[in-house]
N, C-alpha and C. Protein backbone atom coordinates (compact mmCIF):
# COMPACT_ATOMS: atom_id res chain seq x y z
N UNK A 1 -12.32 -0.21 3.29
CA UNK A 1 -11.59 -1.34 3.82
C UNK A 1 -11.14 -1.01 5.24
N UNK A 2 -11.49 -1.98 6.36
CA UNK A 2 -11.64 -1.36 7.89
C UNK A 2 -9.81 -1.47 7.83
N UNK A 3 -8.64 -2.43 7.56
CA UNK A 3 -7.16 -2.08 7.19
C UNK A 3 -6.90 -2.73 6.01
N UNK A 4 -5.53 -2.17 5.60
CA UNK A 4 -5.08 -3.05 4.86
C UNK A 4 -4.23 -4.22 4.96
N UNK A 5 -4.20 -4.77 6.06
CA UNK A 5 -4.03 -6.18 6.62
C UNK A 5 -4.80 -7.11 6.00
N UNK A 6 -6.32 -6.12 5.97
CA UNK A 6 -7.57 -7.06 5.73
C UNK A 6 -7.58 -7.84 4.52
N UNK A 7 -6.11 -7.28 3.52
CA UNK A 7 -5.88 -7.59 2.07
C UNK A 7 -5.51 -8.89 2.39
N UNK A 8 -5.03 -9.55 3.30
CA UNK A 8 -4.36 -11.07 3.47
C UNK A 8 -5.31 -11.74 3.36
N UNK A 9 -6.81 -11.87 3.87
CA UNK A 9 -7.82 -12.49 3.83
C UNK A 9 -8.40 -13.12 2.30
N UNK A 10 -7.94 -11.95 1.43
CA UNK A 10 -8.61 -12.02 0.21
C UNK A 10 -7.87 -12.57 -0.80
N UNK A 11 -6.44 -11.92 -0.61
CA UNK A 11 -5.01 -12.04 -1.12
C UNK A 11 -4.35 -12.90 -0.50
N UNK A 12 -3.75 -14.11 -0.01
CA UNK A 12 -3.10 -15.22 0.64
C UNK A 12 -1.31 -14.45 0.29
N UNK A 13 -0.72 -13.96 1.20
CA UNK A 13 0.30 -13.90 1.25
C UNK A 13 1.11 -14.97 0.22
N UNK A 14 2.37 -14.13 -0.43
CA UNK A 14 3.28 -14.89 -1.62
C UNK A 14 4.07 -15.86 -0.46
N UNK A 15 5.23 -16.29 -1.08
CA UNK A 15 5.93 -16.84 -0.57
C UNK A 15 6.94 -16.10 0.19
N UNK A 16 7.23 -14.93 -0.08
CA UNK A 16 7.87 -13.79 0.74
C UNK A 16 7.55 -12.86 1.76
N UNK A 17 5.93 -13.32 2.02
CA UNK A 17 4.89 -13.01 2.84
C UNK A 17 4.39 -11.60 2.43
N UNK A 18 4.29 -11.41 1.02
CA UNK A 18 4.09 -10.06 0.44
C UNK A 18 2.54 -10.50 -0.07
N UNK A 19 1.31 -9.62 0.43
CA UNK A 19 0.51 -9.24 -0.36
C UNK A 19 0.32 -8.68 -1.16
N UNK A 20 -0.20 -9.58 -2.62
CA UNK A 20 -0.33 -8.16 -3.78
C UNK A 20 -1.38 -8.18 -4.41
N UNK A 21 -1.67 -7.42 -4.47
CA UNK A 21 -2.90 -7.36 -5.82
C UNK A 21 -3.03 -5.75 -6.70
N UNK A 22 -1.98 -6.35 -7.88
CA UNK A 22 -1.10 -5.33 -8.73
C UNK A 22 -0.38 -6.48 -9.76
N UNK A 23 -0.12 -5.31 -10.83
CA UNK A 23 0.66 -5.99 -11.71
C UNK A 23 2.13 -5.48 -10.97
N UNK A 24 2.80 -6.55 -10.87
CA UNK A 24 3.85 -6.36 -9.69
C UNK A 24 4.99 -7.35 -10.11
N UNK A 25 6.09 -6.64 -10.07
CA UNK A 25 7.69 -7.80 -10.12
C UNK A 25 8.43 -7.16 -8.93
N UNK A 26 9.13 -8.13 -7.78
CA UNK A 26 9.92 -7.38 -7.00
C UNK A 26 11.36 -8.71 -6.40
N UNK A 27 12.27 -7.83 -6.12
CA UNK A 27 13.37 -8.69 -5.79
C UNK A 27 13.72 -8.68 -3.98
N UNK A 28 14.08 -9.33 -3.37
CA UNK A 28 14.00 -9.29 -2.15
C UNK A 28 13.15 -8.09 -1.52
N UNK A 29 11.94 -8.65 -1.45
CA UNK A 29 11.09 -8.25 -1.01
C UNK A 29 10.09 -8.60 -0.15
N UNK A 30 9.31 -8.20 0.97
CA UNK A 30 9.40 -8.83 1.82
C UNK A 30 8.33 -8.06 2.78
N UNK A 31 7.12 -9.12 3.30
CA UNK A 31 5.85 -8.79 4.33
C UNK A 31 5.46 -7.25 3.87
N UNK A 32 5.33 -7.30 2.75
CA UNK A 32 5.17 -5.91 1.95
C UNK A 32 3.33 -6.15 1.66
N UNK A 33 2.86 -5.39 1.46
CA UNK A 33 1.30 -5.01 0.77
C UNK A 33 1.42 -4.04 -0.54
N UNK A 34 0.80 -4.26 -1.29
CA UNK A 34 1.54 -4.27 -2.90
C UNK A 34 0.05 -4.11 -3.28
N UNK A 35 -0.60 -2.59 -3.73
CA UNK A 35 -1.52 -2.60 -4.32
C UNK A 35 -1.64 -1.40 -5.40
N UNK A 36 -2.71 -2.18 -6.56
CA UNK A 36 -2.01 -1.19 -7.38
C UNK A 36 -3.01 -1.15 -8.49
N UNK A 37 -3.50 -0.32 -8.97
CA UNK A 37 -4.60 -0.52 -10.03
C UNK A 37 -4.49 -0.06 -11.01
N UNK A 38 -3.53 0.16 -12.17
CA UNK A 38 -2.84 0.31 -13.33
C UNK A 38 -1.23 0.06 -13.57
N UNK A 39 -0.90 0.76 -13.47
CA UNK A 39 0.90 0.97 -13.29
C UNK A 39 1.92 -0.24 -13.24
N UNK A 40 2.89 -0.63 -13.84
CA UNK A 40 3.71 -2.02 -12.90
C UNK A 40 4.60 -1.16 -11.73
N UNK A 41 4.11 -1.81 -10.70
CA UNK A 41 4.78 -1.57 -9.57
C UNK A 41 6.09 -2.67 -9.47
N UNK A 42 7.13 -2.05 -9.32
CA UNK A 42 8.52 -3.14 -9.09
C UNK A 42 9.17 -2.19 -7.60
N UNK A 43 9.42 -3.69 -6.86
CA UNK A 43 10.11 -2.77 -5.38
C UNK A 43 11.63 -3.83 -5.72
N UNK A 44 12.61 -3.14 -4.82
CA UNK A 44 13.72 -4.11 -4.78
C UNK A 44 14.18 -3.52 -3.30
N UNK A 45 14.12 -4.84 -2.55
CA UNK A 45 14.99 -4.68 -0.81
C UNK A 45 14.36 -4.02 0.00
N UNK A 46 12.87 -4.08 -0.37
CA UNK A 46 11.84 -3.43 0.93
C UNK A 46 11.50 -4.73 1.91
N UNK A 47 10.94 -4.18 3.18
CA UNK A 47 10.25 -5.05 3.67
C UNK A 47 9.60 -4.11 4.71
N UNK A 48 8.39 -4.53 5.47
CA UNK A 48 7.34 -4.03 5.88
C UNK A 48 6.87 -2.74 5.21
N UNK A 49 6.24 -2.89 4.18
CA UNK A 49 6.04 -1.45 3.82
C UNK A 49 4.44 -1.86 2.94
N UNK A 50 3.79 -0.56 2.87
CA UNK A 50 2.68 -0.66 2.52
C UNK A 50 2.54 0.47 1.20
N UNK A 51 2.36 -0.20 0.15
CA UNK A 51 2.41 0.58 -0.94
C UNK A 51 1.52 0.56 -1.97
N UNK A 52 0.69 1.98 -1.69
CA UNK A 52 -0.47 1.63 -2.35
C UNK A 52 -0.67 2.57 -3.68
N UNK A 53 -0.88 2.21 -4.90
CA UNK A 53 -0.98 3.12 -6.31
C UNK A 53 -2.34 3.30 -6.60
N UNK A 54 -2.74 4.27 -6.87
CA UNK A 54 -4.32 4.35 -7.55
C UNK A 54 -4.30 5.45 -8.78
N UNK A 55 -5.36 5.24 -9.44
CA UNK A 55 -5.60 6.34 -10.13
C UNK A 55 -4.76 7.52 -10.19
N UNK A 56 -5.45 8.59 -9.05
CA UNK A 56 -4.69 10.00 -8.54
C UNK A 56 -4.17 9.97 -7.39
N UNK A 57 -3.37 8.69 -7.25
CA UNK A 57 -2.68 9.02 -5.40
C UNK A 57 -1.99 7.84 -5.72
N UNK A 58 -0.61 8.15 -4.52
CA UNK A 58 0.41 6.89 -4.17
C UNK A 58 0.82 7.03 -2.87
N UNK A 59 0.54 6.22 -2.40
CA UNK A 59 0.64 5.72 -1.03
C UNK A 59 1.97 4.96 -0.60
N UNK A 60 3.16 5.33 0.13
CA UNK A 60 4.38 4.42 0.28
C UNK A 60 4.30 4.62 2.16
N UNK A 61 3.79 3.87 2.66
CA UNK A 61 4.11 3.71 4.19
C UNK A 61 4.86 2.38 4.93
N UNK A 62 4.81 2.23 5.73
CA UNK A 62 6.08 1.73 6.98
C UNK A 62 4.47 0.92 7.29
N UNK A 63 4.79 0.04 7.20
CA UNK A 63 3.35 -0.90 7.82
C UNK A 63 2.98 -0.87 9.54
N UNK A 64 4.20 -0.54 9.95
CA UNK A 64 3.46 -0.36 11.72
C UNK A 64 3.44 1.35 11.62
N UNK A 65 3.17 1.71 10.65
CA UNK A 65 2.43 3.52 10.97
C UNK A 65 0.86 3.58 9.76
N UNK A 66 0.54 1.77 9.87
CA UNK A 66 -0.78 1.84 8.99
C UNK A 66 -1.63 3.49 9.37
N UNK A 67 -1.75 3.20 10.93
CA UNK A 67 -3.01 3.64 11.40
C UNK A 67 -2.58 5.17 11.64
N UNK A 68 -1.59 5.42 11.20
CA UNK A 68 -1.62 7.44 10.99
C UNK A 68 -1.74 7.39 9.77
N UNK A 69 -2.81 6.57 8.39
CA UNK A 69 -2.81 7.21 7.21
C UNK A 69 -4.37 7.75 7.57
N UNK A 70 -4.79 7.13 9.06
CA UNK A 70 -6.31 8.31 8.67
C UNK A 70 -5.76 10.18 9.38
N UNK A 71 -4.37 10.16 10.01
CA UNK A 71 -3.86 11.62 9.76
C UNK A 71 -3.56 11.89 8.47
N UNK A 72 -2.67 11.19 7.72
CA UNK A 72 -2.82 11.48 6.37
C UNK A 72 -3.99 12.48 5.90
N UNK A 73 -5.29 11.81 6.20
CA UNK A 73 -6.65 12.06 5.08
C UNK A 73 -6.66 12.96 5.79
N UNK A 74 -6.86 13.38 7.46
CA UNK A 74 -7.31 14.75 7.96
C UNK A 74 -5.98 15.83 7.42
N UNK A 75 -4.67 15.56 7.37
CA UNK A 75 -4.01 16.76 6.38
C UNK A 75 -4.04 16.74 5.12
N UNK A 76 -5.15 16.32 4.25
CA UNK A 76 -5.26 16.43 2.56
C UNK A 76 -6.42 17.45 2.70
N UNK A 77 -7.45 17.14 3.56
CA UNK A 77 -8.29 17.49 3.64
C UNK A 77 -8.26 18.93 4.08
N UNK A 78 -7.50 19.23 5.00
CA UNK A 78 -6.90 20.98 5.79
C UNK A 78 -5.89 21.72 4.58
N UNK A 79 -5.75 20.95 3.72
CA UNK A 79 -4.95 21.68 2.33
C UNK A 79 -5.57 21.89 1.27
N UNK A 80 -6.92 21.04 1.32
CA UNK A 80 -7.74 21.90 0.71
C UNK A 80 -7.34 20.30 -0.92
N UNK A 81 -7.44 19.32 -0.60
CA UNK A 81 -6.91 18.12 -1.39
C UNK A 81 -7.85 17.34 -1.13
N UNK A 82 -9.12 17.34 -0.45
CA UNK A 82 -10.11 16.09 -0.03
C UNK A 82 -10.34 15.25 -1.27
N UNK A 83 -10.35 15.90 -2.64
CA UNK A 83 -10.76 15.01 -3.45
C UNK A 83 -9.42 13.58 -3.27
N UNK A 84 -8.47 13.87 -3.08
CA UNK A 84 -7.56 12.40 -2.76
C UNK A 84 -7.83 11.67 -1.92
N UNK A 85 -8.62 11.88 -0.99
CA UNK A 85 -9.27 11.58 0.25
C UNK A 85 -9.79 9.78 0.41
């Protein structure tokens, strides 16, 4: 996925301007990205944040520092963690 912005395209923002695609309950919450592929994810009193659940990894970022999660992958990868990659 070239970002995860790109999730709005697919996903139409809620009424709180939160993208989700997750089993998801949240209370003032807000221009959030909400993804999640098992787990119930519940946030309460976030906003801009990018929070992503998978399998073997969880992802909680600040949505204007999207673009240092490809530093993220280059320090998983120097620890010897690429399989999270």
């Amino acid at each position: 996925m070239g970002s995860w912005d790109a999730l709005g395209a697919i996903f139409p923002p809620d009424e709180e301007g939160n993208i989700v695609k997750a089993n998801y309950v949240g209370i003032d919450t807000r221009n959030s990205i909400i993804y999640g592929e098992k787990r119930l994810i519940t946030t309460i009193g976030i906003d801009h944040l990018i929070i992503a659940d998978t399998e073997d990894a969880l992802l909680i970022c600040a949505k204007d520092r999207a673009q240092d999660i490809k530093d993220m992958v280059i320090m998983l990868k120097e620890k010897g963690l690429q399989e999270y990659t």
